[in-house]
C-alpha atoms as a PDB file:
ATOM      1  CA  UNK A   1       0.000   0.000   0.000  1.00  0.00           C
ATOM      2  CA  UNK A   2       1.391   3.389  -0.614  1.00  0.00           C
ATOM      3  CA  UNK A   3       0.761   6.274   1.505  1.00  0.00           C
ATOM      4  CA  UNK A   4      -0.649  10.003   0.489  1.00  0.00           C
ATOM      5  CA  UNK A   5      -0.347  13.263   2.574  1.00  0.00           C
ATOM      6  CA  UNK A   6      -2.094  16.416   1.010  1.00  0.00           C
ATOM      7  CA  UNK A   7      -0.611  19.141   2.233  1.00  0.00           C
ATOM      8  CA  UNK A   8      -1.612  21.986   0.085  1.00  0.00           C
ATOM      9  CA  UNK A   9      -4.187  24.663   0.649  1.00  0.00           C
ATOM     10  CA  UNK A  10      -4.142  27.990   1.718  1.00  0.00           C
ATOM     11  CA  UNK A  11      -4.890  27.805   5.118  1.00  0.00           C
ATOM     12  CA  UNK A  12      -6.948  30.926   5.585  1.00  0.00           C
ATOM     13  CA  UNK A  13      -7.947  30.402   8.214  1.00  0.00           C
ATOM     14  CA  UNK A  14      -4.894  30.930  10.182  1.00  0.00           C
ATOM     15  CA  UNK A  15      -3.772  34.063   8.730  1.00  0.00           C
ATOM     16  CA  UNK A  16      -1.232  35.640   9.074  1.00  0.00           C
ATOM     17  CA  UNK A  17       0.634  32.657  10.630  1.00  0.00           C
ATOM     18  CA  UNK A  18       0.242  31.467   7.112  1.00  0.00           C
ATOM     19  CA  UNK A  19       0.243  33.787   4.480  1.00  0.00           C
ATOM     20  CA  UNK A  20       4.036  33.094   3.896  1.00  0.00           C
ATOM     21  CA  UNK A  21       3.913  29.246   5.118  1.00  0.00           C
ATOM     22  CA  UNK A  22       2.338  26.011   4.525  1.00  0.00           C
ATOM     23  CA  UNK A  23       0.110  25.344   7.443  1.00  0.00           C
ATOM     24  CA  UNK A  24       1.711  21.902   7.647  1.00  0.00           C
ATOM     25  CA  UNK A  25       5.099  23.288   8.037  1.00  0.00           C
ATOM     26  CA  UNK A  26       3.893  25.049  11.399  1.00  0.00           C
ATOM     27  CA  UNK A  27       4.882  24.196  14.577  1.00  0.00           C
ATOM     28  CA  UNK A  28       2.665  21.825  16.819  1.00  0.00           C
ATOM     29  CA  UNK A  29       4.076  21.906  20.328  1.00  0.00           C
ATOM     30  CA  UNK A  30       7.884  20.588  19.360  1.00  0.00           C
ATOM     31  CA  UNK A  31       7.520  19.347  15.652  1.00  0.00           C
ATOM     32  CA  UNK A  32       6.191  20.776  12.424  1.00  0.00           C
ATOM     33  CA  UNK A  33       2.834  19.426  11.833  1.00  0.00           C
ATOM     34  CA  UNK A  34       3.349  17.284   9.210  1.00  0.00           C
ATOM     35  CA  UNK A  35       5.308  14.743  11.191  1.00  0.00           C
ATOM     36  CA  UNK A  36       1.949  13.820  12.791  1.00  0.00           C
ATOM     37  CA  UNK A  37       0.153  12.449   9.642  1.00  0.00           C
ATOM     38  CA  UNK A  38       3.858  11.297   8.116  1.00  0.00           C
ATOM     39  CA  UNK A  39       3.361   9.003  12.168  1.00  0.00           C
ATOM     40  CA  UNK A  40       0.194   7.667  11.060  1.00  0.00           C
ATOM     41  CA  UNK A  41       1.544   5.966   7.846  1.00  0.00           C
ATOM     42  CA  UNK A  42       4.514   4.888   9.268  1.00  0.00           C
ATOM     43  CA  UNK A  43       2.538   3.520  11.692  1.00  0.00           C
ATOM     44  CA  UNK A  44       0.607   1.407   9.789  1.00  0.00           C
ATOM     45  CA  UNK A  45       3.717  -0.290   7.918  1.00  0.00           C
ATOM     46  CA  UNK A  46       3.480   2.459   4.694  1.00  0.00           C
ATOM     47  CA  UNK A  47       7.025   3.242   3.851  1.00  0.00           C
ATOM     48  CA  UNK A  48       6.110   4.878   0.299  1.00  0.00           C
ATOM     49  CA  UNK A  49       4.862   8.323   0.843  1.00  0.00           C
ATOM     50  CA  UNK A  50       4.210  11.090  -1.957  1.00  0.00           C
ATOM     51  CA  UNK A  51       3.668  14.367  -0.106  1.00  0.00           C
ATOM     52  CA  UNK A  52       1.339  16.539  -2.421  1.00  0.00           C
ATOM     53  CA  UNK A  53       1.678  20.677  -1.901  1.00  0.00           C
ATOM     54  CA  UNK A  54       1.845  23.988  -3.586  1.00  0.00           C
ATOM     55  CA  UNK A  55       4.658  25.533  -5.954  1.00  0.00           C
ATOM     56  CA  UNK A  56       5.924  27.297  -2.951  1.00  0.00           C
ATOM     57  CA  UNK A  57       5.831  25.004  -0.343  1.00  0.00           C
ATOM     58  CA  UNK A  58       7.174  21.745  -2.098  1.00  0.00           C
ATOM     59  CA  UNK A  59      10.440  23.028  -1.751  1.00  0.00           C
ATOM     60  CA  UNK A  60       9.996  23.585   2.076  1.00  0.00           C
ATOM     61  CA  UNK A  61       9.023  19.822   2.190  1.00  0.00           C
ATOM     62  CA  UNK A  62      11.817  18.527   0.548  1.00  0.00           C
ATOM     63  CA  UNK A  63      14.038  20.619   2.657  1.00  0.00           C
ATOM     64  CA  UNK A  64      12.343  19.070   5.399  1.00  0.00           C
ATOM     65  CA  UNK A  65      11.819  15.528   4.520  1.00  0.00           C
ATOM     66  CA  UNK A  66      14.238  14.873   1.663  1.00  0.00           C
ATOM     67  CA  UNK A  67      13.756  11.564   0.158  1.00  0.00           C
ATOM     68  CA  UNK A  68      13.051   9.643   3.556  1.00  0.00           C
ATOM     69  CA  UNK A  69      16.161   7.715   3.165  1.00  0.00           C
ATOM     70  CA  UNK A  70      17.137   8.936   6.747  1.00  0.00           C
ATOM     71  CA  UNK A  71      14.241   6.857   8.071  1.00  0.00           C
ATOM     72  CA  UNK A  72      14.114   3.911   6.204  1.00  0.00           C
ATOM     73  CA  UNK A  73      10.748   4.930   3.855  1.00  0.00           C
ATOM     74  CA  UNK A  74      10.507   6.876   0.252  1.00  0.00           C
ATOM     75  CA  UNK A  75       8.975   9.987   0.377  1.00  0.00           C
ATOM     76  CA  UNK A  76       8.711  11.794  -3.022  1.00  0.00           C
ATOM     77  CA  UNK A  77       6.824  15.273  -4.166  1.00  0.00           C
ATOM     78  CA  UNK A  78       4.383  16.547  -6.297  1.00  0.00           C
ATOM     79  CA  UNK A  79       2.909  19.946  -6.763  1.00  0.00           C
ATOM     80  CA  UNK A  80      -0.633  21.220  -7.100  1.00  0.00           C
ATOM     81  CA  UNK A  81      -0.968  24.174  -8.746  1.00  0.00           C
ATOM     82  CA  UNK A  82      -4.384  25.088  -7.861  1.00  0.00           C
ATOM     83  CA  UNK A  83      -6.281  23.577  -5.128  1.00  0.00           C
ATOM     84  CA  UNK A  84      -8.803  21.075  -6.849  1.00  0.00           C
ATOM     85  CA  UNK A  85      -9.833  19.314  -4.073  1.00  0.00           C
ATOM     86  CA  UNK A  86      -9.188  16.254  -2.035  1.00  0.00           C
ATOM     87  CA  UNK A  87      -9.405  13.455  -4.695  1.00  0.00           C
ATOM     88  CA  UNK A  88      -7.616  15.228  -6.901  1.00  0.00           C
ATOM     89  CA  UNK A  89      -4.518  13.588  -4.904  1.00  0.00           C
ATOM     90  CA  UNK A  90      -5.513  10.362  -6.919  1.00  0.00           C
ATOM     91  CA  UNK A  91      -5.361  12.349 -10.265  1.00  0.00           C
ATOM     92  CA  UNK A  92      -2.006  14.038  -9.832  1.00  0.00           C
ATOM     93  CA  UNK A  93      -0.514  10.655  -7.218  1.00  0.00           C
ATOM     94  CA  UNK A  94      -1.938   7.757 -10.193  1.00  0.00           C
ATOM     95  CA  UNK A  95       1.431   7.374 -11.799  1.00  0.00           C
ATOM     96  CA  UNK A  96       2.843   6.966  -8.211  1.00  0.00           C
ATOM     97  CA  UNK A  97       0.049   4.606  -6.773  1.00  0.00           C
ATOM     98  CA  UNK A  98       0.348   2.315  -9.782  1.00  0.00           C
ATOM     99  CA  UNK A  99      -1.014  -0.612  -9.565  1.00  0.00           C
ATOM    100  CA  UNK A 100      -1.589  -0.401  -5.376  1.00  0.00           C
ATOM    101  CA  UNK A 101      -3.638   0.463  -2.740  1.00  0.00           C
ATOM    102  CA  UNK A 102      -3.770   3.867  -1.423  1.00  0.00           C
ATOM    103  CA  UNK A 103      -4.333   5.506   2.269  1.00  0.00           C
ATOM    104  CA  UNK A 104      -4.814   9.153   2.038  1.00  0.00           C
ATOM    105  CA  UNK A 105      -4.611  11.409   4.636  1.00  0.00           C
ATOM    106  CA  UNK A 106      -4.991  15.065   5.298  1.00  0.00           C
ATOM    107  CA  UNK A 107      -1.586  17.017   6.274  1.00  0.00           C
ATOM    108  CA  UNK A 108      -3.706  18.793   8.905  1.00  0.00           C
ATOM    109  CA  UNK A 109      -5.129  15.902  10.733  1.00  0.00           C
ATOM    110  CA  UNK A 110      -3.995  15.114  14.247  1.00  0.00           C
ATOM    111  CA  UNK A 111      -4.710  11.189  15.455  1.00  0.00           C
ATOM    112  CA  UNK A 112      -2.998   9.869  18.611  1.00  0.00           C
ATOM    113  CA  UNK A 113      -3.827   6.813  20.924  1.00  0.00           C
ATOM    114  CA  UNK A 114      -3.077   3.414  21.762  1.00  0.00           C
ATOM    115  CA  UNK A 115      -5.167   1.137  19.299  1.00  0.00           C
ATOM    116  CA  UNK A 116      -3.798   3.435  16.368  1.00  0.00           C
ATOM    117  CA  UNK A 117      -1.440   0.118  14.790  1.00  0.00           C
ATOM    118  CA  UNK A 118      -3.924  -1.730  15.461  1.00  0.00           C
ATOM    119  CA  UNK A 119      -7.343  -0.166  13.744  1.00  0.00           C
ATOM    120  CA  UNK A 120      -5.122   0.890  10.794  1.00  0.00           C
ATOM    121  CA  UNK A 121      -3.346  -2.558  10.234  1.00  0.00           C
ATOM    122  CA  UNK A 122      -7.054  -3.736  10.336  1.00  0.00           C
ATOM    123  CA  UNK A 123      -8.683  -1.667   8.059  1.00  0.00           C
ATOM    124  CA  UNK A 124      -5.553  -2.155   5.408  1.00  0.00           C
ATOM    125  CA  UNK A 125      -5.749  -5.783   5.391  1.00  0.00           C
ATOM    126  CA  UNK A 126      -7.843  -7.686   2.676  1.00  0.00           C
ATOM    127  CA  UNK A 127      -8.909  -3.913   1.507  1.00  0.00           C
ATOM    128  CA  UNK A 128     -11.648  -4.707  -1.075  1.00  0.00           C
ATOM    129  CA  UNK A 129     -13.128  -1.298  -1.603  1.00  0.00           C
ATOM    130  CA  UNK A 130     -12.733   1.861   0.852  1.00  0.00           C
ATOM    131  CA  UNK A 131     -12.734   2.738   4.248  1.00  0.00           C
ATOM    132  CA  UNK A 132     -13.328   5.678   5.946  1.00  0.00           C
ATOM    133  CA  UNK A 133     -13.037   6.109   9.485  1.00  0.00           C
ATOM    134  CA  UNK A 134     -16.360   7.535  12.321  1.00  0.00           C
ATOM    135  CA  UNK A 135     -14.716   9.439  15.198  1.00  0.00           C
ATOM    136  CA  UNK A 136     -17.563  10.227  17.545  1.00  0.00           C
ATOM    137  CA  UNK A 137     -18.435  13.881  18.110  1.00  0.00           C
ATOM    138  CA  UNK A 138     -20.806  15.856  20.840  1.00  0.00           C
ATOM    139  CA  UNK A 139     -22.061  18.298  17.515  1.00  0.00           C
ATOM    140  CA  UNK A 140     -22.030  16.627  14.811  1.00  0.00           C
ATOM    141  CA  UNK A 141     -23.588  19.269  12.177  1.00  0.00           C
ATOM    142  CA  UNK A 142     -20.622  20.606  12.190  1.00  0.00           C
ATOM    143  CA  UNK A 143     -18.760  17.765  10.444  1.00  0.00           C
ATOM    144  CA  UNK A 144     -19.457  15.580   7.865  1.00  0.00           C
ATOM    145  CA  UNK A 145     -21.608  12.481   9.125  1.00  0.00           C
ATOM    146  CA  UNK A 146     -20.836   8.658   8.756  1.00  0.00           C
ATOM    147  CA  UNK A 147     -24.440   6.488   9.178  1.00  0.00           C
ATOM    148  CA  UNK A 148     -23.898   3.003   8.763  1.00  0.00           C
ATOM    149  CA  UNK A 149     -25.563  -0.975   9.580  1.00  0.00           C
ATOM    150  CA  UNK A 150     -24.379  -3.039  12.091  1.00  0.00           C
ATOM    151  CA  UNK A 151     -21.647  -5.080   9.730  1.00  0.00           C
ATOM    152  CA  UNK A 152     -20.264  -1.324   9.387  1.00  0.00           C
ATOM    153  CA  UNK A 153     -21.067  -0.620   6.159  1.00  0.00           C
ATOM    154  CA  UNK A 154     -21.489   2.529   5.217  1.00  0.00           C
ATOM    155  CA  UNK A 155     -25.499   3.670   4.505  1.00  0.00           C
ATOM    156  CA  UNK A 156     -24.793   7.592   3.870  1.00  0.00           C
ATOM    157  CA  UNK A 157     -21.989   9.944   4.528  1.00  0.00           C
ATOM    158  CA  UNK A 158     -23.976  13.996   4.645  1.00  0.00           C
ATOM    159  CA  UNK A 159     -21.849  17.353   5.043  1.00  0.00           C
ATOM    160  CA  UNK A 160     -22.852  19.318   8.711  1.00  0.00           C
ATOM    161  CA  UNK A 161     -27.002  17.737   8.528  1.00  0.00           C
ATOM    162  CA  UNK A 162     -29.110  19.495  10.079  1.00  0.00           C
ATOM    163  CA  UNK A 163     -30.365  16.241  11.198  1.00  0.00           C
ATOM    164  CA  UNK A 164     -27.507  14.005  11.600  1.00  0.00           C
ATOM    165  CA  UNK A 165     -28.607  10.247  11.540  1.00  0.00           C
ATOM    166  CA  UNK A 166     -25.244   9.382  13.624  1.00  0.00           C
ATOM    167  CA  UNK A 167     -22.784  11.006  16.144  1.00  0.00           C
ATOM    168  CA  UNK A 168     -19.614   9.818  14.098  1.00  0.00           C
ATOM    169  CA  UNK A 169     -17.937  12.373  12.355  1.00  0.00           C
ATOM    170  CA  UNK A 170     -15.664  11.244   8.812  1.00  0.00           C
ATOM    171  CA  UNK A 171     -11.947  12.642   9.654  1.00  0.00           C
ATOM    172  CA  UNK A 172      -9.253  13.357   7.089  1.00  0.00           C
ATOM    173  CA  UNK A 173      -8.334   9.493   6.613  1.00  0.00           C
ATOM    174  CA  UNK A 174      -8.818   7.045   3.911  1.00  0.00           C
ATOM    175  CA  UNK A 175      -7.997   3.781   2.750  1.00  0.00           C
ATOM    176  CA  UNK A 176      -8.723   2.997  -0.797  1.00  0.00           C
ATOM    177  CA  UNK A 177      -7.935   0.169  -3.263  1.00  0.00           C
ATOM    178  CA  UNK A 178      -6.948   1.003  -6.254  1.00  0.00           C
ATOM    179  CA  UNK A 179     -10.097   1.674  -8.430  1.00  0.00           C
ATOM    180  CA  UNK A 180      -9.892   4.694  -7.052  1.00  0.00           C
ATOM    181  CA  UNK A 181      -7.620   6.152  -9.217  1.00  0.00           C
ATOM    182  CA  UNK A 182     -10.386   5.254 -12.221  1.00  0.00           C
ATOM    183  CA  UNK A 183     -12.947   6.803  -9.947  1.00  0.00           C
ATOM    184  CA  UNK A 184     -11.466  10.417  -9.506  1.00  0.00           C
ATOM    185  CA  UNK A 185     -10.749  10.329 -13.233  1.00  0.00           C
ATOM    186  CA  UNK A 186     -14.006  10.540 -14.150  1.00  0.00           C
ATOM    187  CA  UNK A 187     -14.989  12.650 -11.352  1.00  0.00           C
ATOM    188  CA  UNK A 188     -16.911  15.770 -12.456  1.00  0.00           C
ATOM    189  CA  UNK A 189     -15.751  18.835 -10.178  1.00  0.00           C
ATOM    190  CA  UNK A 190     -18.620  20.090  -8.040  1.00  0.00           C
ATOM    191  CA  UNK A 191     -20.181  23.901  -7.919  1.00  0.00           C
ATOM    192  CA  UNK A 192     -17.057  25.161  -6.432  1.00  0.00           C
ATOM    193  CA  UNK A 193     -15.236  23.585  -9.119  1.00  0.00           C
ATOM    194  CA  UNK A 194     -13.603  20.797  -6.759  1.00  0.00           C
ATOM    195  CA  UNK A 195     -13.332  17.229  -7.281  1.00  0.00           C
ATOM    196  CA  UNK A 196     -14.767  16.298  -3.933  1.00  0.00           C
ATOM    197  CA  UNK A 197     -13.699  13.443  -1.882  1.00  0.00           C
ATOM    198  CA  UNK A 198     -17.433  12.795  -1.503  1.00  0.00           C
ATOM    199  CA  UNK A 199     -17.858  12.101  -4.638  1.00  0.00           C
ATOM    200  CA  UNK A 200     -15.383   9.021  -4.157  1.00  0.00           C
ATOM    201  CA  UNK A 201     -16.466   7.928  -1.495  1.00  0.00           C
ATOM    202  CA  UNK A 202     -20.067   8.540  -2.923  1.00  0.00           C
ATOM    203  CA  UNK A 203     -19.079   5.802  -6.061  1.00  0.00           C
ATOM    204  CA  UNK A 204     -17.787   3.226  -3.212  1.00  0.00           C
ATOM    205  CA  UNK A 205     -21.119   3.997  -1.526  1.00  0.00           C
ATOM    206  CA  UNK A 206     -23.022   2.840  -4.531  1.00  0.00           C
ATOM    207  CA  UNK A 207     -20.443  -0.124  -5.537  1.00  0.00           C
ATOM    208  CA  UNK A 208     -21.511  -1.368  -1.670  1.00  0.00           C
ATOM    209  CA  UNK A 209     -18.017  -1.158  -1.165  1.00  0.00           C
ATOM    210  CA  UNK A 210     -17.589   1.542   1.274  1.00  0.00           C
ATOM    211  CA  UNK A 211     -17.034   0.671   4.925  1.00  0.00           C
ATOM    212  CA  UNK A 212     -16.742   2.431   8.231  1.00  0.00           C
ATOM    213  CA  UNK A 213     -14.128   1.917  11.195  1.00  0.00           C
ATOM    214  CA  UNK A 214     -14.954   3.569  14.826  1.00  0.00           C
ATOM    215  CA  UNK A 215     -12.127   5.671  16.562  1.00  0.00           C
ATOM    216  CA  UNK A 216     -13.947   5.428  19.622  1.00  0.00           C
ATOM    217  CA  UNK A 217     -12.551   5.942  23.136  1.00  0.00           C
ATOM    218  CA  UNK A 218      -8.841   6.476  23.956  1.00  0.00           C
ATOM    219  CA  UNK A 219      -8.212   7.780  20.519  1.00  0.00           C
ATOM    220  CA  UNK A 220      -7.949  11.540  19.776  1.00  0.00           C
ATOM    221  CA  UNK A 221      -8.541  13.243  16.855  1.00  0.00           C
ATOM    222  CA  UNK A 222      -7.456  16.916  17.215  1.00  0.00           C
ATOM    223  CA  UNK A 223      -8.679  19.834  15.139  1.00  0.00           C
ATOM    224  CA  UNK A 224      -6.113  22.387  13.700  1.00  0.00           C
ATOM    225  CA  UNK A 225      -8.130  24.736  11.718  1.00  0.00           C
ATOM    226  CA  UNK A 226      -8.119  27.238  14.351  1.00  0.00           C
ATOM    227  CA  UNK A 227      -5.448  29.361  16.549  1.00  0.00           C
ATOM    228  CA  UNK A 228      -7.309  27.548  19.289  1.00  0.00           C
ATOM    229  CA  UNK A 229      -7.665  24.432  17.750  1.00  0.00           C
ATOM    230  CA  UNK A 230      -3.528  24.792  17.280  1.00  0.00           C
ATOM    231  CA  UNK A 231      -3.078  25.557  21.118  1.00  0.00           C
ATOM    232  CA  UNK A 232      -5.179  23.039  22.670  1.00  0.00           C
ATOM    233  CA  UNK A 233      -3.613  20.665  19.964  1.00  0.00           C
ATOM    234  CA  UNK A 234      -0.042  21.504  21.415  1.00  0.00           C
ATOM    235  CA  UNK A 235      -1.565  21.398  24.936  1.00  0.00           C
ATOM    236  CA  UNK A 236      -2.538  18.149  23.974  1.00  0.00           C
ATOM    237  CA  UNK A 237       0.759  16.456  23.302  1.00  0.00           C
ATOM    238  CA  UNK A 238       2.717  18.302  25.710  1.00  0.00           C
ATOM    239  CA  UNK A 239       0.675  16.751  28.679  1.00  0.00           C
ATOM    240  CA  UNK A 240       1.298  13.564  27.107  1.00  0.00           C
ATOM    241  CA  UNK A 241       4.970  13.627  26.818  1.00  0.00           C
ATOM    242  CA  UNK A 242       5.406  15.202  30.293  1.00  0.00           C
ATOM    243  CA  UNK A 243       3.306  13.136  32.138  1.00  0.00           C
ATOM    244  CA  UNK A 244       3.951   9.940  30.703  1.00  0.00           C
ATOM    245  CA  UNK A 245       7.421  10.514  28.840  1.00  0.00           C
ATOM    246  CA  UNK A 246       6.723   9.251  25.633  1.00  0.00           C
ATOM    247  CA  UNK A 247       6.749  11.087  22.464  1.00  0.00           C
ATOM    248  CA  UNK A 248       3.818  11.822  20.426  1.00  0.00           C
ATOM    249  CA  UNK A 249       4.673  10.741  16.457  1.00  0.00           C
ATOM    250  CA  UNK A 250       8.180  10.899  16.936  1.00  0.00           C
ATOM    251  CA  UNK A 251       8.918   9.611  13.092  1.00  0.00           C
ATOM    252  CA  UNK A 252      12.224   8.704  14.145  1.00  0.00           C
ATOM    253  CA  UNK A 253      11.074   5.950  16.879  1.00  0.00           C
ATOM    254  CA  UNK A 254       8.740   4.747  14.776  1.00  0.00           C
ATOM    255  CA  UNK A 255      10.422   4.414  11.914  1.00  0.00           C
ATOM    256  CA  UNK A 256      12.745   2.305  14.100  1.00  0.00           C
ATOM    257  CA  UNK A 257       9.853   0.143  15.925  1.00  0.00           C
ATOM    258  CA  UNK A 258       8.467  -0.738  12.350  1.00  0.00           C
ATOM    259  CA  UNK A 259      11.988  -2.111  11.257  1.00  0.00           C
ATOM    260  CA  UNK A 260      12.864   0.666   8.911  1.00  0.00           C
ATOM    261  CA  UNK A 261      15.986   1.452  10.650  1.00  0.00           C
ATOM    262  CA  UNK A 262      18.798  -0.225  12.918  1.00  0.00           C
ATOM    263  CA  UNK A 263      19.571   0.967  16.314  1.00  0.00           C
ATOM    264  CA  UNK A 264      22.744   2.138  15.265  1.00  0.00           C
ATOM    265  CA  UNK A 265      20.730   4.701  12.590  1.00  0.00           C
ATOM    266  CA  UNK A 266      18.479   5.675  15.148  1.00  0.00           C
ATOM    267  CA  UNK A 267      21.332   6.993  17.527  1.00  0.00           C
ATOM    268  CA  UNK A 268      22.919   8.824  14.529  1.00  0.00           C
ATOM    269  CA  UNK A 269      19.325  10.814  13.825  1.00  0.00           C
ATOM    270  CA  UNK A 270      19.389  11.710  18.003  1.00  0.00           C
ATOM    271  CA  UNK A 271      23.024  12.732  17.893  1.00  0.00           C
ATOM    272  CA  UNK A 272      21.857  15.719  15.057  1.00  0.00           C
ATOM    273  CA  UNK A 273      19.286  16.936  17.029  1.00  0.00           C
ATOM    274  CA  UNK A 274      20.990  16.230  20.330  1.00  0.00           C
ATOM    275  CA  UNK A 275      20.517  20.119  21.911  1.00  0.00           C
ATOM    276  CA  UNK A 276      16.660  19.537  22.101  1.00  0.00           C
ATOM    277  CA  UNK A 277      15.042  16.937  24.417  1.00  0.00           C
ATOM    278  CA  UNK A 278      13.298  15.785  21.113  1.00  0.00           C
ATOM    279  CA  UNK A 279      17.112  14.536  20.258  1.00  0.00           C
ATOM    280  CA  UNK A 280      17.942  13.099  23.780  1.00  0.00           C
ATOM    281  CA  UNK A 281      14.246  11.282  23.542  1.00  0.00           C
ATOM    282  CA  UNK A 282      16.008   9.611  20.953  1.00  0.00           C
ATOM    283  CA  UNK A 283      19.527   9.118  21.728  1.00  0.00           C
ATOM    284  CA  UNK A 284      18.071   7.522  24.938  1.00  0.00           C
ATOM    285  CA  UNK A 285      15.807   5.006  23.218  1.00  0.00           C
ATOM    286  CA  UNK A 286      18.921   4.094  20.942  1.00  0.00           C
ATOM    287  CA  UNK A 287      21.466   3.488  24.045  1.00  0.00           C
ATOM    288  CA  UNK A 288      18.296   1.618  25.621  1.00  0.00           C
ATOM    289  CA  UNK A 289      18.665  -0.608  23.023  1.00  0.00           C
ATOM    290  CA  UNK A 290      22.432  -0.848  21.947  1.00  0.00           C
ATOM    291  CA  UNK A 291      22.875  -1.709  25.412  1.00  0.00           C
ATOM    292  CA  UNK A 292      20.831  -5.394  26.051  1.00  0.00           C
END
């Protein structure tokens, strides 16, 4: 399976924190942001990653990221001129998906909790079709809105209801096999002249091949849209790492868990970062295990 982050956009909303930078590039707590959805892949076993973004951010990325040697993964670019929507990540990303599977997920989208490995390994395995992912909310107009039967397949996804049939609110992460590249092809952009995601996961809907798995309890999913949403985010994963003294998608642990690197190559990336406790984190976990 390959993995896809989207990290394009103009992020508005966060102006003027981001009228010169990516969104994604921003700081949450003691990591850019795009090291938390870069986690999630990793942590489900992806180590092919195309990282979608504008003209002027791509560079950024790369600067960032380079070719993910350093971590034991691929990570190339592409660049999105114009925002076209979500699914058009399966129009520009086809050549790159090939023949595969595909999880997509949203460069702004912040998941964290214990049964992570375990609900993504799940929903990747034997993937006939797509899967989407309920996270249950107190107000769910606000979000888009997952109703499904009691095998978990999907009835109707609707955008903020007024009546919402469900509680479980669709977050920024998909699994898809790959007829989905066919799908967005033929995709006709909507009124705002985006090719939605909807409309994907619409065709899967009416295939019968769209099915729903539950984030439910000790799982967050943290919103970033907002200068709030940004703070309590941080807030968030600093309380975890002080109080319990792990670090929150640390790509470099990971990255080593999964197998993608040697102990050895894990104390090399602490060593470069070795001023910061982000870089001791490391170095520590490396010793840990250089030492038994």
């Amino acid at each position: 399976m390959k993995g896809i982050i989207l990290a394009g956009g103009k992020g508005t909303r966060l102006y003027p924190m981001t009228k010169v930078v990516s969104k994604q590039l921003l700081p949450l707590y003691d990591k850019p942001m795009i090291y938390y959805p870069l986690s999630i892949l990793l942590l489900a076993g992806i180590h092919e990653v195309l990282v979608i973004s504008t003209p002027d951010d791509t560079p950024l990325y790369e600067q960032l990221l380079g070719d993910g040697t350093r971590i034991g993964i691929s990570i190339s670019y592409k660049v999105q001129d114009t925002p076209r929507g979500l699914a058009d990540a399966f129009i520009l990303g086809a050549d790159f998906i090939g023949d595969d599977s595909v999880c997509l997920i949203l460069g702004d989208n912040i998941f964290y909790g214990h049964s992570m490995t375990t609900v993504l390994r799940h929903s990747m395995r034997d993937l006939d079709g797509a899967t989407v992912f309920g996270y249950p909310v107190k107000k769910p107009k606000a979000f888009g809105v997952v109703e499904f039967d009691e095998n978990y397949n999907v009835l109707s996804i609707e955008e903020k209801p007024e009546k919402p049939k469900s509680n479980f609110a669709v977050p920024g992460l998909y699994f898809y096999d790959n007829r989905v590249v066919g799908i967005a092809k033929n995709v006709k952009p909507s009124e705002r002249g985006e090719i939605e995601i909807t409309s994907i996961n619409n065709a899967y809907l009416e295939m019968g091949k769209l099915k729903v798995s539950l984030l439910g309890r000790g799982t967050a999913w943290l919103d970033t849209g907002t200068p709030q949403g940004m703070l309590k985010a941080a807030e968030y994963v600093e309380a975890i790492q002080s109080r319990q003294g792990y670090y929150v998608s640390c790509i470099e642990e990971i990255a080593w868990r999964r197998g993608f690197i040697s102990a050895e190559q894990l104390l090399t990336l602490g060593k470069e970062l070795e001023t910061t406790d982000y870089g001791k984190y490391i170095i520590s976990l490396a010793e840990e295990a250089l030492s038994k």
